[in-house]
Protein backbone atom coordinates (compact mmCIF):
# COMPACT_ATOMS: atom_id res chain seq x y z
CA UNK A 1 27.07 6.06 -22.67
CA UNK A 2 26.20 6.53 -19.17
CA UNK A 3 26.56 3.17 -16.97
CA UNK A 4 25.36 3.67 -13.87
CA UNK A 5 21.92 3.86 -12.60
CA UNK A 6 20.90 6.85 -10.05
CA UNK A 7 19.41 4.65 -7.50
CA UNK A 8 17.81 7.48 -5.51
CA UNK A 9 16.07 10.39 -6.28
CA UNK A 10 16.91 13.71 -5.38
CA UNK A 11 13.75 13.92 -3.30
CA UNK A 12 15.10 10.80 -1.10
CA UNK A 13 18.59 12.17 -0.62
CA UNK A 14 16.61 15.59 0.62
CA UNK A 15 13.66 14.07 2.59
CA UNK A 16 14.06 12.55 5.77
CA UNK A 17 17.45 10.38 5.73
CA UNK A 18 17.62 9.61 8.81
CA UNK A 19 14.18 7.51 8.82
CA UNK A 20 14.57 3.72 8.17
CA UNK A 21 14.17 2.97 4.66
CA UNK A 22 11.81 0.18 5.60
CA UNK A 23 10.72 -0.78 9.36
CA UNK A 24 7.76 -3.59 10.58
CA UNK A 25 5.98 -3.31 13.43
CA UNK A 26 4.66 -6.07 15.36
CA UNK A 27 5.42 -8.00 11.93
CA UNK A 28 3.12 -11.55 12.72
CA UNK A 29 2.10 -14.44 10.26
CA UNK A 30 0.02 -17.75 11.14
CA UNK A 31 -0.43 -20.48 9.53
CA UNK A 32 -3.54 -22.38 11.43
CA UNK A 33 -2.11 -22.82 14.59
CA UNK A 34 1.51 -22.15 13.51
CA UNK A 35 2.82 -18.64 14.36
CA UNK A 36 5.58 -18.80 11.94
CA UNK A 37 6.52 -14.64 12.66
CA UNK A 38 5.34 -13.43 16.14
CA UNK A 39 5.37 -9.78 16.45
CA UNK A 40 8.65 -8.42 14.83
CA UNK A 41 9.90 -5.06 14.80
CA UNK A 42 12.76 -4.38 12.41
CA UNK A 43 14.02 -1.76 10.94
CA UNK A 44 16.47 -0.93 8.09
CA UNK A 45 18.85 2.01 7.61
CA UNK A 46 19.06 3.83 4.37
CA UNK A 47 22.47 2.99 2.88
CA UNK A 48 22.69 0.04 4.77
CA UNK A 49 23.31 -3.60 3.91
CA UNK A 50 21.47 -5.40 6.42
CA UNK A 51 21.59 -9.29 6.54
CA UNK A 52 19.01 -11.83 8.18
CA UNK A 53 20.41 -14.83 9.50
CA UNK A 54 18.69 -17.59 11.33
CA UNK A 55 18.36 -21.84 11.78
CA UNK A 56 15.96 -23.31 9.27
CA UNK A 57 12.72 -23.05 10.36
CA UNK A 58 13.50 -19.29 11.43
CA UNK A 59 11.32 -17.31 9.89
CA UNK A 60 13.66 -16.13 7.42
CA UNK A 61 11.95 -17.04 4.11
CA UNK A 62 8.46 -16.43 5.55
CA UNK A 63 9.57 -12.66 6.91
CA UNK A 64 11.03 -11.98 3.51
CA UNK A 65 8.45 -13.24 1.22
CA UNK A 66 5.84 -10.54 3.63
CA UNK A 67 8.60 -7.96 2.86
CA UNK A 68 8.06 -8.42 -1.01
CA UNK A 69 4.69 -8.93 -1.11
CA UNK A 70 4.62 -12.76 -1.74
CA UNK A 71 2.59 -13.23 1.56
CA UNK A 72 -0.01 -11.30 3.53
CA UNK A 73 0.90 -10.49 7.36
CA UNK A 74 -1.55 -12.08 9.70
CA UNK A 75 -0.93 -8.45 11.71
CA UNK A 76 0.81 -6.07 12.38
CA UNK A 77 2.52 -3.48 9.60
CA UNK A 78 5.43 -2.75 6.48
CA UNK A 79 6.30 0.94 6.01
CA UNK A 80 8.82 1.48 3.60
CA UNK A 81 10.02 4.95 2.56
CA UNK A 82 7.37 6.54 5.17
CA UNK A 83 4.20 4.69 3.39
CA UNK A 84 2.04 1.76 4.54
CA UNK A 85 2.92 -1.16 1.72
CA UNK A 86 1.30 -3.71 4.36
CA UNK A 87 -0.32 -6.37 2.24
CA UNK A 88 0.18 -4.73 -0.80
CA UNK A 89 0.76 -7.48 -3.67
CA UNK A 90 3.99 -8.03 -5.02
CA UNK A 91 3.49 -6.24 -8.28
CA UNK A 92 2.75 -3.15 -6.71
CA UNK A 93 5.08 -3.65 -4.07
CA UNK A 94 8.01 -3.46 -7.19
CA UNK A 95 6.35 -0.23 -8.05
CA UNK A 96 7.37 1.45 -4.45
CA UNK A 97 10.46 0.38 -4.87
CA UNK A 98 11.21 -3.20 -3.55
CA UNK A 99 13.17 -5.61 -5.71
CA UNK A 100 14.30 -8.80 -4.72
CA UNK A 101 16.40 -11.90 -6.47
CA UNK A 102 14.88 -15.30 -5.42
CA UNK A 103 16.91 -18.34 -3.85
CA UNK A 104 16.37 -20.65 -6.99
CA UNK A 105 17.39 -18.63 -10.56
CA UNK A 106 14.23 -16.68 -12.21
CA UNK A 107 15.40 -16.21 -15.53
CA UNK A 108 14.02 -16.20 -19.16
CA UNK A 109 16.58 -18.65 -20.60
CA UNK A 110 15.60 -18.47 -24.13
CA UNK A 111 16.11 -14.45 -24.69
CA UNK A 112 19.22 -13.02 -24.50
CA UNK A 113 20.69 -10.95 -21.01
CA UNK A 114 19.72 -7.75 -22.31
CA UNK A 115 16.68 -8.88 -23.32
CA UNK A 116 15.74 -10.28 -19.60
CA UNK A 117 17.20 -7.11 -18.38
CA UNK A 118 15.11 -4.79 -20.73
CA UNK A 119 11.82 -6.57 -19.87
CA UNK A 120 12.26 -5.23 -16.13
CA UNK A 121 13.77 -2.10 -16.99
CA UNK A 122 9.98 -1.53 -19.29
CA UNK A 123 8.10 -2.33 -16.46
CA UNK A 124 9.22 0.38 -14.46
CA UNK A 125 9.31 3.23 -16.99
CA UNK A 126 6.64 2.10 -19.90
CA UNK A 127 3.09 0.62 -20.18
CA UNK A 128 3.41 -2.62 -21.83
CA UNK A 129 3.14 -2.05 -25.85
CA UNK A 130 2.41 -4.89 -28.51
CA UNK A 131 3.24 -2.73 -31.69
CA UNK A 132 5.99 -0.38 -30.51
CA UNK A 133 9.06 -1.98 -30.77
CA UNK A 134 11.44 -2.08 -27.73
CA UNK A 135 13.51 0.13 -29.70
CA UNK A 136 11.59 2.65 -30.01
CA UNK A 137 12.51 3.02 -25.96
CA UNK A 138 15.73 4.70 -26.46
CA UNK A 139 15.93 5.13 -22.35
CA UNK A 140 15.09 1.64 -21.60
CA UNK A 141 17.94 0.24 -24.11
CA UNK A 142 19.85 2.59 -21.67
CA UNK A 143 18.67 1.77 -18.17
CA UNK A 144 18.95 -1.90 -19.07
CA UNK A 145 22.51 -1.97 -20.53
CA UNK A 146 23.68 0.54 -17.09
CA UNK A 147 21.82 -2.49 -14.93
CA UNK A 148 24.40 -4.89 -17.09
CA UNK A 149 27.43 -2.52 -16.06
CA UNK A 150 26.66 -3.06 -12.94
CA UNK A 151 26.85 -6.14 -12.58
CA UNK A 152 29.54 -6.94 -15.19
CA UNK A 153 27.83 -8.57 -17.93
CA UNK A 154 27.63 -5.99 -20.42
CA UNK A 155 29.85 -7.62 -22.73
CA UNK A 156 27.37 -10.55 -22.72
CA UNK A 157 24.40 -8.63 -23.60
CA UNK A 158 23.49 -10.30 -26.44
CA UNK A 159 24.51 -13.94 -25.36
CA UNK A 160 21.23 -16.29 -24.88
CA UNK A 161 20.43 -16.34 -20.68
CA UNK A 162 20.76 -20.13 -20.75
CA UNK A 163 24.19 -20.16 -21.80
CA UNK A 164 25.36 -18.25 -18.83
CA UNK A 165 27.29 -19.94 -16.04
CA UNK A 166 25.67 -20.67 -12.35
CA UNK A 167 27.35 -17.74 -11.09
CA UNK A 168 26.47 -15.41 -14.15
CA UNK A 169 22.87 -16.09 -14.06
CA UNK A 170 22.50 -15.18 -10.37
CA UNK A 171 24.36 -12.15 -11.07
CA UNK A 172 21.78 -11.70 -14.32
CA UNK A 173 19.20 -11.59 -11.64
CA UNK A 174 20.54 -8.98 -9.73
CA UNK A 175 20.97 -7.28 -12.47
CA UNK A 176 17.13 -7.33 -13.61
CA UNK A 177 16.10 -6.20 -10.30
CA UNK A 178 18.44 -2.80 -10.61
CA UNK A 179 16.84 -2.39 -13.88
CA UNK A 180 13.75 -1.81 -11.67
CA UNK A 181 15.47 0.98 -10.21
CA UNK A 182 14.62 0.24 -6.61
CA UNK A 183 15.49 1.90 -3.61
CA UNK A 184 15.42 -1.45 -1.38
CA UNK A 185 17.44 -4.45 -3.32
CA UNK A 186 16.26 -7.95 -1.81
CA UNK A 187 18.57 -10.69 -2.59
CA UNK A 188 17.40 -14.23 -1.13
CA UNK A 189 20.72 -16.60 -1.13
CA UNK A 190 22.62 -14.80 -3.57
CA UNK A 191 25.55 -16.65 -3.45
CA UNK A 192 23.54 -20.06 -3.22
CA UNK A 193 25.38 -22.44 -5.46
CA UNK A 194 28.02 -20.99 -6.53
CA UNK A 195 32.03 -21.77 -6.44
CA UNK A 196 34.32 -20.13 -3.92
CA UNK A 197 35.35 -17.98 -6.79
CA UNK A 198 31.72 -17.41 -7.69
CA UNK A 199 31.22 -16.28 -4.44
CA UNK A 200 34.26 -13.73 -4.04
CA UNK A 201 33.25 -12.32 -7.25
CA UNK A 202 29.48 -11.61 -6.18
CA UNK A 203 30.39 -10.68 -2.61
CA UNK A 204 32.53 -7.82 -4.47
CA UNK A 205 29.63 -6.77 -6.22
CA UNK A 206 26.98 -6.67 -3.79
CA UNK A 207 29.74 -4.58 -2.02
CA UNK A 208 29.91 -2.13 -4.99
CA UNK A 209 26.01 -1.89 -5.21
CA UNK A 210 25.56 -1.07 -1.67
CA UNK A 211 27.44 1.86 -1.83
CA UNK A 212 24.48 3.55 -3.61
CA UNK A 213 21.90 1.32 -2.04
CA UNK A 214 19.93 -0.12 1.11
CA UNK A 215 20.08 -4.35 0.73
CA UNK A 216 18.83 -6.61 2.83
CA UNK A 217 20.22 -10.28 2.16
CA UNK A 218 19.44 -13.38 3.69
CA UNK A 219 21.99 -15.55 3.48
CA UNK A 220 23.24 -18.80 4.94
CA UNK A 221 26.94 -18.75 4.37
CA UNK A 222 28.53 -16.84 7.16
CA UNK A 223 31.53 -15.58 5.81
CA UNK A 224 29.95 -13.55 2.73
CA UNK A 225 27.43 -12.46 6.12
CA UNK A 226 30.29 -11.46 7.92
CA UNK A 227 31.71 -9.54 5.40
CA UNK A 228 28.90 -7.96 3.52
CA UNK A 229 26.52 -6.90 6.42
CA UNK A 230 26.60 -3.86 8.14
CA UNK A 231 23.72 -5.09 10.53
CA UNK A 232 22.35 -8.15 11.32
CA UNK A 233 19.41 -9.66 12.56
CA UNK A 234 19.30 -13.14 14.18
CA UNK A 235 15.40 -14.98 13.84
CA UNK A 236 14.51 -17.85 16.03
CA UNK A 237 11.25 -19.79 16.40
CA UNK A 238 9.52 -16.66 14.23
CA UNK A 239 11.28 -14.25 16.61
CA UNK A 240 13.96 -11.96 17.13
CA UNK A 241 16.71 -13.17 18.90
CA UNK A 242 19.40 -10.77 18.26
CA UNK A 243 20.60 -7.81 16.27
CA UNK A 244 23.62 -5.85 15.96
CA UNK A 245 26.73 -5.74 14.34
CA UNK A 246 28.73 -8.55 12.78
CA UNK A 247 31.09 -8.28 16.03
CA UNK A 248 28.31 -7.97 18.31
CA UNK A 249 26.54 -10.78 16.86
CA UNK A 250 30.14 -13.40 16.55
CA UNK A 251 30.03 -12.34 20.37
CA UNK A 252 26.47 -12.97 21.42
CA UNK A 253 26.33 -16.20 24.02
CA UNK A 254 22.30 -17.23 22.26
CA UNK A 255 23.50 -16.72 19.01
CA UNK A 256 26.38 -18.72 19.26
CA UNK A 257 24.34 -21.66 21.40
CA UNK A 258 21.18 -21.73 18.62
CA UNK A 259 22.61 -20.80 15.79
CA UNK A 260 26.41 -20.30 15.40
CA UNK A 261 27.39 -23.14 17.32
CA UNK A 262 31.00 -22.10 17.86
């Protein structure tokens, strides 16, 4: 059986590669007289894993949640893959090809992994059907149990959700966005949670996935940063204060006064 998932098509790997997978432009969000993002311009490379760091109270959960749809931008503009997706909602913005995990588990915990892993994996490739059995969807059964191969619960397929440890179940999620078959994986605090063991064990796999795959984490624990990203960005205040490599960005005098502290 075939266990991996062809993440991009052959019309990506042919169009324009060296175009930013997604970019923002003058990215800004208000809330009354709060400007919680004021005017960013990012951009992510295809391939990359890009990670957004930041105090609390940065921005980071606000620019994020605009990324996937969750918010409206006050101004300002998303492209991703070369098309407008400003302001699309978050349904549709899952159709382009945006998938994210979310900072607190999001999980059916009464059906079983393969289950929560074949509802996504329908969504993408099949109207929703009351009388057809999911069965009857030979190449969903596949696409879901290649998202489990990927990230290594295969062998728990048929296990209830619930009975999954911490570390598991955030892996579960990351595993029901692939089955979405996105070109841009969002994971918000992956590692959130989780044991130092946990951690190494998801850091390795978010390693293996971007190989095939443009992520974009944000994540508060600077060591799986460090070692995951190959760019990052640095929000302040709703801002940009930095960007560049991990290097670059250990070595930056306002990231280490604001936000580093070393």
């Amino acid at each position: 059986m075939e266990t991996s998932i062809d993440i991009r098509s052959p019309a990506e790997n042919r169009g324009a590669i060296s175009a930013p997978i997604l970019k923002t432009e003058n990215l800004s969000v208000r809330f009354g007289g709060l400007a919680a993002l004021s005017n960013v311009n990012f951009a992510i490379e295809r391939g990359n894993t890009h990670a957004i760091i930041g105090p609390n109270g940065a921005g980071k959960s606000t620019f994020f949640n605009c990324l996937t749809g969750v918010l409206r931008p006050t101004s300002g503009h998303i492209i991703f893959n070369g098309e407008d997706v400003t302001g699309l909602p978050s349904d549709k913005i899952s159709q382009k090809g945006i998938a994210r995990s979310y900072q607190i588990t999001n999980i059916l915990p009464n059906a079983t992994v393969l289950e929560n892993v074949r509802i996504a994996a329908q969504s993408r490739r099949h109207a929703w059907n009351m009388v057809r059995h999911h069965s009857a969807f030979a190449d969903i059964n596949e696409k879901a149990e290649a998202a489990l191969a990927a990230v290594k619960l295969l062998d728990l397929a048929h296990e209830l959700a619930s009975n999954l440890s911490h570390g598991a179940q955030r892996n579960l999620e990351i595993g029901i966005a692939l089955a979405t078959e996105p070109l841009l994986l969002c994971l918000d605090e992956p590692t959130a949670g989780m044991s130092a063991g946990e951690t190494r064990e998801t850091m390795e796999l978010v390693r293996e996935i971007g190989e095939n795959l443009s992520i974009l984490i944000v994540e508060h624990d600077m060591e799986v940063v460090m070692e995951l990203a190959d760019r990052i960005t640095v929000l302040h205040y709703g801002k940009i204060l930095a960007e560049g490599t991990p290097e670059e960005i250990q070595q930056n005098p306002k990231v280490l006064e604001v936000y580093l502290k070393t």
